[in-house]
Protein backbone atom coordinates (compact mmCIF):
# COMPACT_ATOMS: atom_id res chain seq x y z
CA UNK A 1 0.00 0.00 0.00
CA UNK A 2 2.88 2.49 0.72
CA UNK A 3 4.79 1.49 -2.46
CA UNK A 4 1.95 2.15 -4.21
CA UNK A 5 1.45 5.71 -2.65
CA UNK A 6 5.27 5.81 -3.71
CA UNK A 7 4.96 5.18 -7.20
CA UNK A 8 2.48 7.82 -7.37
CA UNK A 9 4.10 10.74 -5.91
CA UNK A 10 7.40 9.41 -8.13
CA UNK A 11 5.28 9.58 -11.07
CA UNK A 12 3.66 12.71 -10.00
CA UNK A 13 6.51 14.28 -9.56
CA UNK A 14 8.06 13.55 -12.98
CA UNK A 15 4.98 14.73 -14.93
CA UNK A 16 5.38 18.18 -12.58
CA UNK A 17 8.94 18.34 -13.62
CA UNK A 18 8.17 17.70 -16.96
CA UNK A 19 5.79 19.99 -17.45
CA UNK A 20 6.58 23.08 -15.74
CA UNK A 21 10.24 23.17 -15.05
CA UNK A 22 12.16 22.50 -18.32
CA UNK A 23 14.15 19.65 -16.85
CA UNK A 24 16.34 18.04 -19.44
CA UNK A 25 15.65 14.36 -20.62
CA UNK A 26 18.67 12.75 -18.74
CA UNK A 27 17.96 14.65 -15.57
CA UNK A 28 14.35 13.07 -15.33
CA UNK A 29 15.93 9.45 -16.83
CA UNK A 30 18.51 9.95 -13.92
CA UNK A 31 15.40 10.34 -11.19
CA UNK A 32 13.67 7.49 -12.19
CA UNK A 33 16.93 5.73 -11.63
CA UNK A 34 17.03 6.67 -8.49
CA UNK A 35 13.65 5.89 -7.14
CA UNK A 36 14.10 2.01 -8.40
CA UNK A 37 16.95 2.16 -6.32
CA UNK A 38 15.05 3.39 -3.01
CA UNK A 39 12.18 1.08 -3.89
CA UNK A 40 15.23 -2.04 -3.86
CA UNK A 41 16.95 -0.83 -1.01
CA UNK A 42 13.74 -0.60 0.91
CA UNK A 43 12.80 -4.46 0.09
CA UNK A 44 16.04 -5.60 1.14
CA UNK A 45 16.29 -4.11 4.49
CA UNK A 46 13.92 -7.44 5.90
CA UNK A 47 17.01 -9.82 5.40
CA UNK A 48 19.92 -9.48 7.92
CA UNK A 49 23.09 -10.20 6.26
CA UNK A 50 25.45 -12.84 6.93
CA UNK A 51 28.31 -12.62 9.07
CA UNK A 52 31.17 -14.60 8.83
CA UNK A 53 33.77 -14.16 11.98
CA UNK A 54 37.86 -15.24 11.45
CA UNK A 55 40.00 -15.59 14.48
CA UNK A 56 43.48 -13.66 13.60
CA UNK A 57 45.54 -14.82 16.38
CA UNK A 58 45.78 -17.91 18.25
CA UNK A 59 46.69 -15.97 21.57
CA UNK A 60 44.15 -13.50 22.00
CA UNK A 61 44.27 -9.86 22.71
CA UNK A 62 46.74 -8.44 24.97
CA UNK A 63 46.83 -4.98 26.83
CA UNK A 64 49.24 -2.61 25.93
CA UNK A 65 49.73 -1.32 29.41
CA UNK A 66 50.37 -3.00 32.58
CA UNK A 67 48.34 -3.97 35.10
CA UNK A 68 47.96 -0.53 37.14
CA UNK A 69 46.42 0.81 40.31
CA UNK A 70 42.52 1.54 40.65
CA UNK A 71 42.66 5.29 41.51
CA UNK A 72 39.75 5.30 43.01
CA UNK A 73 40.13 2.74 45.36
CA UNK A 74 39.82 3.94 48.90
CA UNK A 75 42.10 2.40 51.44
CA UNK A 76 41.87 2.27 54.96
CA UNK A 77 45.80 2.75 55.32
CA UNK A 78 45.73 6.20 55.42
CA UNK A 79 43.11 6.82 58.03
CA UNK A 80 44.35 7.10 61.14
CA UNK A 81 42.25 6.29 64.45
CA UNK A 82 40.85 9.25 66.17
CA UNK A 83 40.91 9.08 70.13
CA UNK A 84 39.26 12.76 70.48
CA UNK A 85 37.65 13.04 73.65
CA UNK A 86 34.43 14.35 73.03
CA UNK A 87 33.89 17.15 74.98
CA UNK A 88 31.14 19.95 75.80
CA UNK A 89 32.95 22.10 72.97
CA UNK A 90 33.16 19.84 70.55
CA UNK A 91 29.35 18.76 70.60
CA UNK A 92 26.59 21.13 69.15
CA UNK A 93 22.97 21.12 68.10
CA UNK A 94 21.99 21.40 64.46
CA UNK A 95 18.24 20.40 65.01
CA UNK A 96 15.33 18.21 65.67
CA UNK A 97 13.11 15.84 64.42
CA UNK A 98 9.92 13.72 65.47
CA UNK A 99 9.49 10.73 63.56
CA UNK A 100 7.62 8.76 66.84
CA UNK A 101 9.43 9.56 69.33
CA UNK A 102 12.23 13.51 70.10
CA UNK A 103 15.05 13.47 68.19
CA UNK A 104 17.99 15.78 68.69
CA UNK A 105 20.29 15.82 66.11
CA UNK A 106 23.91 16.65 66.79
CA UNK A 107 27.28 17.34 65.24
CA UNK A 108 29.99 15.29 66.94
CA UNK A 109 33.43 16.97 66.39
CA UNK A 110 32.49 17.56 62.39
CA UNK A 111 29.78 14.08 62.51
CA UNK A 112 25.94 14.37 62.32
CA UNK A 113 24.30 12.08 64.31
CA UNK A 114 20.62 11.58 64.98
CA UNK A 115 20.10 10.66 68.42
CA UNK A 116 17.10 9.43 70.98
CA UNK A 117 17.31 10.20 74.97
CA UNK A 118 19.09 7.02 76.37
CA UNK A 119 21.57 7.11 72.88
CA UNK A 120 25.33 7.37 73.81
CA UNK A 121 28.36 8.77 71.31
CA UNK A 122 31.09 8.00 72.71
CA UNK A 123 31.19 8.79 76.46
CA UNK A 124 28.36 10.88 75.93
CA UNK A 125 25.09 10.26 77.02
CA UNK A 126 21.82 11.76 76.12
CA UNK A 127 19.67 12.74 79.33
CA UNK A 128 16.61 14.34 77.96
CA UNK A 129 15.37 16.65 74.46
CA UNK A 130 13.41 19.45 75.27
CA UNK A 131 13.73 21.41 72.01
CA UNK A 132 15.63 24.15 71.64
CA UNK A 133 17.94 22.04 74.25
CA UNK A 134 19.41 18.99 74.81
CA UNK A 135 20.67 17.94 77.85
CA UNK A 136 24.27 15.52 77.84
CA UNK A 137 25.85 13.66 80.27
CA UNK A 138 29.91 12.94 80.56
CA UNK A 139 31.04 10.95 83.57
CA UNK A 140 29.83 13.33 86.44
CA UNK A 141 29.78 17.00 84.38
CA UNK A 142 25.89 17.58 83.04
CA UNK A 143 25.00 19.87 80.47
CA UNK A 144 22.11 21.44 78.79
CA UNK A 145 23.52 22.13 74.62
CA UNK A 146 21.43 24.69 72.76
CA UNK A 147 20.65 25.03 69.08
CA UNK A 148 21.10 28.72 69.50
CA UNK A 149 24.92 28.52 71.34
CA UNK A 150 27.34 30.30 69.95
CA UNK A 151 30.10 27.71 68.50
C-alpha cells in the first residue's frame, strides 16, 4: 500500500517536472533511476546479512599497558584512628526531628548524628530533648547544649 502511494508521488513528480520546469531528458531518466533504487533498497532491508567471523591470532588480545592501580580505590591505610575526647565544645545542636518519638540531632566533632534520649556517642550520654535544648551527660559533668549557642 505504501509502495503504491510511492509510485504515485514518483510519477507525479516527474509529470510536474516535466511539465513546468524544463528539466532536461537525462535529468528526469537519472530520477527514475534513483527511485528504483530506493524502492530495492527498501525491500532488502527485511534480510539481515550474513556474518562470517575469522579468528586472527591464536593468543588472543593483549593490553598494551600493565596492570595498574585503581585510583579510586579507597584504602583504609591512610586513616588514622581518632581518640578525640568528646567534649562539651566539641558537641553542638543542628536540630530536631519527630518521627515517633524527640530526636535531637547533633554534630559530633564535624559528625551528624541523629540521636534518641538514652543514645550514647562515645562517652556521651543523652539525658533528655526538650527542644531548643538537649541535655548531655559525661562521667559526672551535666550539660544542657542549645541550638542557638554560639560555637
Amino acid at each position: 500500500m505504501i509502495l503504491f502511494h510511492y509510485r504515485q508521488a514518483m510519477v507525479g513528480l516527474i509529470v510536474l517536472a516535466i511539465s513546468g520546469c524544463g528539466i532536461e531528458p537525462e535529468t528526469i531518466s537519472r530520477i527514475e533511476q534513483m527511485s528504483r533504487q530506493q524502492s530495492t533498497a527498501f525491500s532488502s532491508i527485511e534480510t539481515p546479512p550474513e556474518l562470517t567471523i575469522t579468528r586472527v591470532s591464536s593468543e588472543g588480545f593483549t593490553v598494551p599497558f600493565p596492570e595498574r592501580r585503581d585510583p579510586f580505590h579507597v584504602t583504609e591505610e591512610g586513616k588514622k584512628p581518632q581518640n578525640k575526647a568528646i567534649t562539651a565544645s566539641n558537641v553542638s545542636v543542628v536540630g530536631f526531628a519527630k518521627l515517633g518519638e524527640q530526636q535531637a540531632i547533633l554534630k559530633v566533632g564535624g559528625e551528624t548524628r541523629f540521636v534518641v534520649v538514652g543514645d550514647r556517642v562515645g562517652d556521651v550520654e543523652v539525658m533528655a530533648i526538650n527542644p531548643p535544648r538537649v541535655r548531655l551527660k559525661n562521667g559526672n559533668l551535666v550539660w544542657d547544649a542549645s541550638m542557638f549557642q554560639n560555637h
